[in-house]
Protein backbone atom coordinates (compact mmCIF):
# COMPACT_ATOMS: atom_id res chain seq x y z
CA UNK A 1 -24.73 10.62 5.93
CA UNK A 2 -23.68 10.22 2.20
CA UNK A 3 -20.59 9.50 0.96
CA UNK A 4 -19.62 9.89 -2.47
CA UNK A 5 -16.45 6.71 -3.66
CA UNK A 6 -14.45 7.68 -6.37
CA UNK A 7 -12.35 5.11 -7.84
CA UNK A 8 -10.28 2.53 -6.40
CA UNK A 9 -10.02 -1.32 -6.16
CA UNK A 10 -11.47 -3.86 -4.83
CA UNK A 11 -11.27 -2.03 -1.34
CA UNK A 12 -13.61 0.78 -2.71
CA UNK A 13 -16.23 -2.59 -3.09
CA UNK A 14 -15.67 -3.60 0.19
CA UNK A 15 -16.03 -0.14 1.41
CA UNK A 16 -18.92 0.40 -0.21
CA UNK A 17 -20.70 -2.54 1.79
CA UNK A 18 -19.82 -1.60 4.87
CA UNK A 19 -20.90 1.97 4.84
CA UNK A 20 -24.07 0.66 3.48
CA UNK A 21 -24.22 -1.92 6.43
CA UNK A 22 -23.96 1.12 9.02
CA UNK A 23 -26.82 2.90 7.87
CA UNK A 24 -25.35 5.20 5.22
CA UNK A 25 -26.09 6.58 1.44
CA UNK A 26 -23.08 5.92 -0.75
CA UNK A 27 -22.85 6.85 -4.49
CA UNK A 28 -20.25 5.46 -6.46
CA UNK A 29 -18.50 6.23 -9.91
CA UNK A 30 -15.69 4.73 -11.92
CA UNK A 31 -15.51 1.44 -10.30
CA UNK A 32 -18.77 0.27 -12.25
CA UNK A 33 -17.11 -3.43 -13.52
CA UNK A 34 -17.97 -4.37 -9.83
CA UNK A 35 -21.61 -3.76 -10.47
CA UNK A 36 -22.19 -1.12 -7.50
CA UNK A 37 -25.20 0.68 -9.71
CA UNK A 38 -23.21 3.36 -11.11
CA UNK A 39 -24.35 7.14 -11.08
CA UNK A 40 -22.32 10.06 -13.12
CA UNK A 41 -19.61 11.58 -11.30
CA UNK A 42 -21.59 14.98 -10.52
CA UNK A 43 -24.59 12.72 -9.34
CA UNK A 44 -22.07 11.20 -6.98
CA UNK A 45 -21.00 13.70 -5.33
CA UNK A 46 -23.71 16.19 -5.15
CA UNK A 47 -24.66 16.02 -1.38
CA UNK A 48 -21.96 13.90 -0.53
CA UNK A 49 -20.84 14.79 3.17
CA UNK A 50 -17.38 13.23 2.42
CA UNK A 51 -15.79 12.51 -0.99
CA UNK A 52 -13.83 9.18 -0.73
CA UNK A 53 -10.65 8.93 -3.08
CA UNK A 54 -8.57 5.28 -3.28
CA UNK A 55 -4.56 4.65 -2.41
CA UNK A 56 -3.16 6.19 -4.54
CA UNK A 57 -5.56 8.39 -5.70
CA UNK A 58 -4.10 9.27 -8.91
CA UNK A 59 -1.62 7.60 -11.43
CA UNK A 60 -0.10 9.81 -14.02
CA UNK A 61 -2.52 12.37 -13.34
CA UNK A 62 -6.21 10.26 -13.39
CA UNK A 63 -8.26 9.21 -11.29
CA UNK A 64 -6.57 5.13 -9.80
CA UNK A 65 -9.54 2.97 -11.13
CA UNK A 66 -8.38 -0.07 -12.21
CA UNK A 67 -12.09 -1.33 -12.17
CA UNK A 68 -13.53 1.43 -14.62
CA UNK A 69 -13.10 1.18 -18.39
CA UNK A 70 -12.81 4.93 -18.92
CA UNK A 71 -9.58 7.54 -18.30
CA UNK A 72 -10.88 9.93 -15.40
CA UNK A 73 -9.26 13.48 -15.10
CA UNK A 74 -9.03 13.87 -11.30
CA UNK A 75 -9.12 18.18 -12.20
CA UNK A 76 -12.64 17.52 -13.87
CA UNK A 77 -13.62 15.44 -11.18
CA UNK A 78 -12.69 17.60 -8.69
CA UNK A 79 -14.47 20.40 -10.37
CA UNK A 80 -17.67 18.69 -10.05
CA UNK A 81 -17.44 18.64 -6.08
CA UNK A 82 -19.02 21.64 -4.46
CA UNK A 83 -16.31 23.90 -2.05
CA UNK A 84 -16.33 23.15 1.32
CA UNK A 85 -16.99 19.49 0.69
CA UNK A 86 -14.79 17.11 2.83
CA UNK A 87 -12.19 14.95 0.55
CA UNK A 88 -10.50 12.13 2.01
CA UNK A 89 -7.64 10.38 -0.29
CA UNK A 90 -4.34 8.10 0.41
CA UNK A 91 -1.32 10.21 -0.79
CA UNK A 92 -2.58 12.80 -1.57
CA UNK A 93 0.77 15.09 -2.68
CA UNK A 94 -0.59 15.53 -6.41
CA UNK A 95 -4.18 16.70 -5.94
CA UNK A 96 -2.89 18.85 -2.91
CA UNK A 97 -2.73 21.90 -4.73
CA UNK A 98 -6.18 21.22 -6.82
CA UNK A 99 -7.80 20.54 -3.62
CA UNK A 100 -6.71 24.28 -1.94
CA UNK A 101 -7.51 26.09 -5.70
CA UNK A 102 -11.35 24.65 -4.91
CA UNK A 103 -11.68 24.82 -1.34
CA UNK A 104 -11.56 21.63 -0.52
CA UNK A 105 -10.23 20.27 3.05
CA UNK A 106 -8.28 17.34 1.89
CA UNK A 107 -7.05 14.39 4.40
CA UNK A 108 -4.70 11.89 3.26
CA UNK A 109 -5.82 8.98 5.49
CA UNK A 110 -2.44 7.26 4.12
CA UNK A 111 -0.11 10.02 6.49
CA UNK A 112 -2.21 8.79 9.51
CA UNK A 113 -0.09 6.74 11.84
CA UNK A 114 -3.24 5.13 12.69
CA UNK A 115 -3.73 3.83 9.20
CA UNK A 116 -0.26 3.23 8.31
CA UNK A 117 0.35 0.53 11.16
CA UNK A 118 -2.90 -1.05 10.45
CA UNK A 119 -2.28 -1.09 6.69
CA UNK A 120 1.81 -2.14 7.20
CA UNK A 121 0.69 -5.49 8.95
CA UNK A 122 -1.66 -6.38 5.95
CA UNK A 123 1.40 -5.71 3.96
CA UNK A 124 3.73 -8.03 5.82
CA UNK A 125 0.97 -10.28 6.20
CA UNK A 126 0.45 -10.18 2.12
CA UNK A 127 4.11 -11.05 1.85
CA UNK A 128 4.04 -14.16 4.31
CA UNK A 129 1.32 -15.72 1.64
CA UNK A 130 3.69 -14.75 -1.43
CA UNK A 131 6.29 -16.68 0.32
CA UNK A 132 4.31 -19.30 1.09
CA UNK A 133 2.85 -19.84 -2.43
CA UNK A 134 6.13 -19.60 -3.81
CA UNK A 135 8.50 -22.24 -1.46
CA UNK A 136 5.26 -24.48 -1.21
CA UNK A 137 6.54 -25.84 2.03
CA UNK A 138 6.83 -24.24 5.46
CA UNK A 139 9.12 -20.99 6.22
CA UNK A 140 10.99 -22.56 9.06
CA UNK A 141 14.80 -22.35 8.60
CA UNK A 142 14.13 -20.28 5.28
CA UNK A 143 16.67 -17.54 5.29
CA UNK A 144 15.24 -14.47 4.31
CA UNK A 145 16.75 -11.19 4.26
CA UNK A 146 14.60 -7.74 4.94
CA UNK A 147 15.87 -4.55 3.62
CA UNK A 148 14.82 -1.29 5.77
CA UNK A 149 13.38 -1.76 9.06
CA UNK A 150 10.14 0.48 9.10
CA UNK A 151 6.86 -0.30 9.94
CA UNK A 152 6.70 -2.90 7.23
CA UNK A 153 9.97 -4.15 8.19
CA UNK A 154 9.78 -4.63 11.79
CA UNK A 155 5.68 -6.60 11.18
CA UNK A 156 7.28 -8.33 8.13
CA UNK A 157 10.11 -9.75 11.16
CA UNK A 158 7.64 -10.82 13.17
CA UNK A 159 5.80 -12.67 11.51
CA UNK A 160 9.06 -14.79 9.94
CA UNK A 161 10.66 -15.25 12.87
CA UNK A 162 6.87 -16.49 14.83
CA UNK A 163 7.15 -18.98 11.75
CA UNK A 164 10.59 -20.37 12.08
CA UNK A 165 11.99 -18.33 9.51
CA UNK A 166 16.21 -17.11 9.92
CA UNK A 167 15.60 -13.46 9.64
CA UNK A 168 18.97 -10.85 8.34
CA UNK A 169 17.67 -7.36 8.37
CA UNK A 170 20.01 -4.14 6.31
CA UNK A 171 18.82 -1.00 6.93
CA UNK A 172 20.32 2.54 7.08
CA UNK A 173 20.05 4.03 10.98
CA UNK A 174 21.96 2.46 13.97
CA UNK A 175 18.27 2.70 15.94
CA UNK A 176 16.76 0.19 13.55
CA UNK A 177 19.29 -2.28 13.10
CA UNK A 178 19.10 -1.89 17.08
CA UNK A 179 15.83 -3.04 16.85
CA UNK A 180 15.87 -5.70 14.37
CA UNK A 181 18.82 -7.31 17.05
CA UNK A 182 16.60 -7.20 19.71
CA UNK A 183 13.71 -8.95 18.01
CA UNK A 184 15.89 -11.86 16.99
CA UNK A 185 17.41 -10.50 13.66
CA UNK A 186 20.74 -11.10 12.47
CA UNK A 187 21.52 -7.65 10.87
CA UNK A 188 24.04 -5.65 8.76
CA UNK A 189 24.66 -2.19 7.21
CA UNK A 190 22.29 -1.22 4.35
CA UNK A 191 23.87 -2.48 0.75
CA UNK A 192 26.67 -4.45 1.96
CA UNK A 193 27.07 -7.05 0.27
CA UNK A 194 25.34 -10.52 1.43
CA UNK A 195 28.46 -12.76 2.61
CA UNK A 196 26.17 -15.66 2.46
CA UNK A 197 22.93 -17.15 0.66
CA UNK A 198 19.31 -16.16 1.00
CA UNK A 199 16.27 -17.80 0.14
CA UNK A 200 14.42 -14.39 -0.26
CA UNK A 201 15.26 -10.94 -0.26
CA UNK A 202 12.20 -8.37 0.57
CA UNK A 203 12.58 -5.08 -0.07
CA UNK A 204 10.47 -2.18 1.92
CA UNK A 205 12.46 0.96 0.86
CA UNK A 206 11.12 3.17 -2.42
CA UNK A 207 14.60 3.83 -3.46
CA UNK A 208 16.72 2.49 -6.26
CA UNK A 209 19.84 1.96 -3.48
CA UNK A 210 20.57 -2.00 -4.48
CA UNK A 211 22.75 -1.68 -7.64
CA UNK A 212 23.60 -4.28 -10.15
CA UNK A 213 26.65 -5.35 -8.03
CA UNK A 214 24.94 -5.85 -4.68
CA UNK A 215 22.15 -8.24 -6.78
CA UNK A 216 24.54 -10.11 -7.23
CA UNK A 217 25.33 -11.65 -4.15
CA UNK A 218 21.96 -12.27 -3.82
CA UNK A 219 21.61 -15.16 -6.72
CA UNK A 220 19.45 -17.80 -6.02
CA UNK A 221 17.46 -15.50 -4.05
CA UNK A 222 13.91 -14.87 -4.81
CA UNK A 223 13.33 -10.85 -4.97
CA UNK A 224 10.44 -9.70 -3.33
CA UNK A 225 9.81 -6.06 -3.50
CA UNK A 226 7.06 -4.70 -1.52
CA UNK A 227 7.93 -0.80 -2.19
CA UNK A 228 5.64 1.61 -4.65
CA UNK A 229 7.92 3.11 -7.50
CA UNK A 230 10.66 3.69 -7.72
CA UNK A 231 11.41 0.49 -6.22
CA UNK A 232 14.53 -0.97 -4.49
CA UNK A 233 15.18 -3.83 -6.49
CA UNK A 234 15.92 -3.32 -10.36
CA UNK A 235 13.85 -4.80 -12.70
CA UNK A 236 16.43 -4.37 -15.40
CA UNK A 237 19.02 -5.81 -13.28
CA UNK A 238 17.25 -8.63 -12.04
CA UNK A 239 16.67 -9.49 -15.54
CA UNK A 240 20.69 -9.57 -16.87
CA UNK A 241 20.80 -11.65 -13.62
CA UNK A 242 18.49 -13.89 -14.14
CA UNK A 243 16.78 -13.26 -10.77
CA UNK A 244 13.25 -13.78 -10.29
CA UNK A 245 11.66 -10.26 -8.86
CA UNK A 246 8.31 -10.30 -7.92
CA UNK A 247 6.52 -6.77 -7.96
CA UNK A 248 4.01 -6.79 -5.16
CA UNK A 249 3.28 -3.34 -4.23
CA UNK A 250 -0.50 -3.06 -2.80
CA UNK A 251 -0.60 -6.12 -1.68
CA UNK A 252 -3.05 -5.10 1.62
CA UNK A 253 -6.05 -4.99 -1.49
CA UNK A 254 -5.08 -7.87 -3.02
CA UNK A 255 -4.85 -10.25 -0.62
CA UNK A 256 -6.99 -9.05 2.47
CA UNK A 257 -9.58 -6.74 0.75
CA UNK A 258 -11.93 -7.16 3.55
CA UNK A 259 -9.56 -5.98 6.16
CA UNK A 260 -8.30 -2.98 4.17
CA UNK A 261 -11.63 -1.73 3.34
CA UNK A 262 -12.32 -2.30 7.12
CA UNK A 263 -9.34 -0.34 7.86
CA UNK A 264 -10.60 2.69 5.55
CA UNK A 265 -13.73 2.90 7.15
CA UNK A 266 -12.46 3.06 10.85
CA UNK A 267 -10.40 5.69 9.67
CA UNK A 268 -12.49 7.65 7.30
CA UNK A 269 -14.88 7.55 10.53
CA UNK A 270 -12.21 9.02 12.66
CA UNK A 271 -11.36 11.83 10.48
CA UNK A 272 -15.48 12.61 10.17
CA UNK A 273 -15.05 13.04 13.87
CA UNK A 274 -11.95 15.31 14.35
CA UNK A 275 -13.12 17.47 11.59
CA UNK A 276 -16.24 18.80 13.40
């Protein structure tokens, strides 16, 4: 079977070798500073049984390839793949309507439950090393507070509270904040105000809900914000605060590559299957 990679990080690499290792063709373009013998894009995909896309696939309209030195129009890449072809991309909500123009069944492998649990607990476990780097000593009794109670959220608790870690969770819904309770959490009502003093604060939600006001009570709190755009946390308001804010959105590719290409595969594999 061939499969055509488009883009991506350092998860497309890892990807790469592993559908290599099972016995498969793979053609590559735009990720050619990691040295995978780059084709052209139409050489890439021409034959391809599945066209691989990264998470995201696109920024600002191109193609996400951080590891290519060229702009890539994802329309004139798109255009180069022959109707019918199988496409497989994480969020997928801009090339959507591209995808239907050409006849191309898209999956976003990012909307899969599957996938999403699998790539949440690389998040939280991403964020346990950032706070680890960071304090330089050992979580126990570090009082952290969580903000939204998802899939991250709940992992993220976990893993604190396994480590010794005073966990506070705020989230919107009566059902998580039940939840967070049960698994050990002190908890209270999304944006009120902290009555007391954090080591960290890690935000999950892609909303700009904290305002200036609720940062805050948060000083002398490191910000952690683990959301895509448009984040929780403020940059701008962090700054008149002098908070420190560390953006770590993707952090499943940056700090567990191996895993997350792992994960892709499995998945990518799974959707091969259900399509037939």
């Amino acid at each position: 079977m061939k499969y055509a990679l488009l883009g991506g990080d350092e998860r497309s690499v890892i990807l790469r070798r592993l559908l290599i290792a099972d016995g498969h063709e793979v053609a590559c373009f735009a990720i050619e500073k990691a040295a995978t013998g780059e084709t052209s894009a139409k050489a890439a995909v021409t034959g391809a049984d599945c066209i691989i896309l990264p998470l995201p696939c696109t920024r600002d309209g191109l193609l996400n390839a951080p590891l290519s030195s060229t702009k890539h129009y994802i329309a004139d890449l798109l255009d180069s793949i022959a109707p019918g072809t199988l496409v497989c991309a994480g969020k997928t909500q801009d090339i959507a309507s591209e995808c239907e123009s050409r006849s191309l069944p898209l999956y976003d492998y990012f909307a899969r439950e599957d996938f999403a649990v699998l790539n949440a607990d690389l998040t939280a476990l991403g964020a346990v090393e950032l706070i680890l780097r960071s304090c330089k000593t050992t979580i126990r009794n570090r009082k952290i507070l969580i903000c939204g109670f998802g899939r991250i959220g709940k992992l993220l608790a976990l893993k604190l509270i396994a480590l010794g870690a005073k966990v506070t969770v705020t989230a919107r819904s009566s059902e998580q904040l039940a939840w967070a309770t049960c698994l050990g959490c002190e908890t209270r009502a999304l944006t009120k105000r902290a009555d007391e003093r954090f080591d960290y604060a890690i935000n999950t939600i892609p909303e700009p809900i904290f305002g200036i006001e609720y940062l805050k009570s948060l000083e002398g709190a490191t910000l952690i914000e683990l959301a895509s755009s448009p984040y929780g946390f403020s940059q701008e308001d962090a700054a008149k605060l002098n908070l420190e804010l560390v953006l770590a959105p993707g952090l499943p590719g940056i700090c567990t590559p191996t895993s997350a290409g792992e994960i892709v595969r499995d998945v990518i594999y799974r959707i091969m299957e259900e399509s037939k």
